[in-house]
Protein backbone atom coordinates (compact mmCIF):
# COMPACT_ATOMS: atom_id res chain seq x y z
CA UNK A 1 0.00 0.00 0.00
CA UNK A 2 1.09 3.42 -1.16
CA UNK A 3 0.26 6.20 1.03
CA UNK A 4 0.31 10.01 0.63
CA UNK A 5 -0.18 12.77 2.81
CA UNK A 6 -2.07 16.44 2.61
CA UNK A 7 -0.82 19.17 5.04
CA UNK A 8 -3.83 21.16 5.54
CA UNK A 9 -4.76 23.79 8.46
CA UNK A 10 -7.79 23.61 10.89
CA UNK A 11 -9.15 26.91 9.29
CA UNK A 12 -9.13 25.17 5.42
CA UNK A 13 -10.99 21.82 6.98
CA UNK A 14 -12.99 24.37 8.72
CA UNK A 15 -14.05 26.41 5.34
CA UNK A 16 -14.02 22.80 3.78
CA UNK A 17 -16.76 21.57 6.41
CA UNK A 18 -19.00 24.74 5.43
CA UNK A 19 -19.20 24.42 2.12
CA UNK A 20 -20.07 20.68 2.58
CA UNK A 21 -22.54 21.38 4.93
CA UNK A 22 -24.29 23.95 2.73
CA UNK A 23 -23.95 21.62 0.19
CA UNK A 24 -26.19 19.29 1.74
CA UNK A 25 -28.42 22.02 2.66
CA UNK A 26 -29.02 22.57 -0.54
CA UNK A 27 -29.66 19.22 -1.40
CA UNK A 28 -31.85 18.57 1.62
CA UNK A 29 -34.24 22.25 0.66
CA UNK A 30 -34.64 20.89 -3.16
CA UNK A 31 -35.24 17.27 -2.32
CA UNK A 32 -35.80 16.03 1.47
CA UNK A 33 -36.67 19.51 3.26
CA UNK A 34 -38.08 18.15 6.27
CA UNK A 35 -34.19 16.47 7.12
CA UNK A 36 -30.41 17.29 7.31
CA UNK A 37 -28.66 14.04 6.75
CA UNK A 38 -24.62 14.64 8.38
CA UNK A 39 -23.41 11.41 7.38
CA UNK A 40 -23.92 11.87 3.66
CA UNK A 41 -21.20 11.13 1.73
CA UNK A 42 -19.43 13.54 -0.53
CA UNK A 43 -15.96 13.42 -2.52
CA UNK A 44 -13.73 16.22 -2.51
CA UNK A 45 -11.37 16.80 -5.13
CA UNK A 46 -7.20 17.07 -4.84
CA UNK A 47 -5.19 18.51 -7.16
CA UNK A 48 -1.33 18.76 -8.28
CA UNK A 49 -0.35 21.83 -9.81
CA UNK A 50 3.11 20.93 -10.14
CA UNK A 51 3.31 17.16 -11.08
CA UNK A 52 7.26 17.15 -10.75
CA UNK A 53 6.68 17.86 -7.54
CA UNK A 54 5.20 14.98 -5.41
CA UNK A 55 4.15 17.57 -1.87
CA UNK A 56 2.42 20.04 -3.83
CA UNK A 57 -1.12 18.24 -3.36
CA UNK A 58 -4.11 20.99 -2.40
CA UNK A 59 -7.90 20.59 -1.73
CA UNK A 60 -9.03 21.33 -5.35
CA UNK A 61 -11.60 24.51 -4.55
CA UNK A 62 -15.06 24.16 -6.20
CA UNK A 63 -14.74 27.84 -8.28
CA UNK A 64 -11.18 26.08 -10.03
CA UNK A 65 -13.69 22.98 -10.96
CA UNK A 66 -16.04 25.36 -12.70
């Protein structure tokens, strides 16, 4: 097994937790409003910039995607 790290701060998982939560919240008001459901799964997205470089890894942020 291969395994790889991503050095992140508290305030990025923080800002990453908000936008997942109003994420579902979104979901939740168009489909299910009556019911917030926490243990949804999502995927989030990593990205490397600079291939040649194997520590460059970043949370990939949804305005990049679009």
């Amino acid at each position: 097994m291969k395994r790889q790290g991503l050095k992140v701060s508290p305030n990025e998982l923080r800002e990453l937790a908000r936008d997942l939560e109003r994420e579902i919240h979104e979901m939740n008001v168009e489909f299910i409003p009556a019911r917030l459901d926490f243990n949804t799964k999502m995927q989030i997205n990593i990205i490397n910039k600079t291939p040649e470089c194997s520590d460059t890894w970043e949370i990939e942020k949804e305005e990049e995607n679009e």
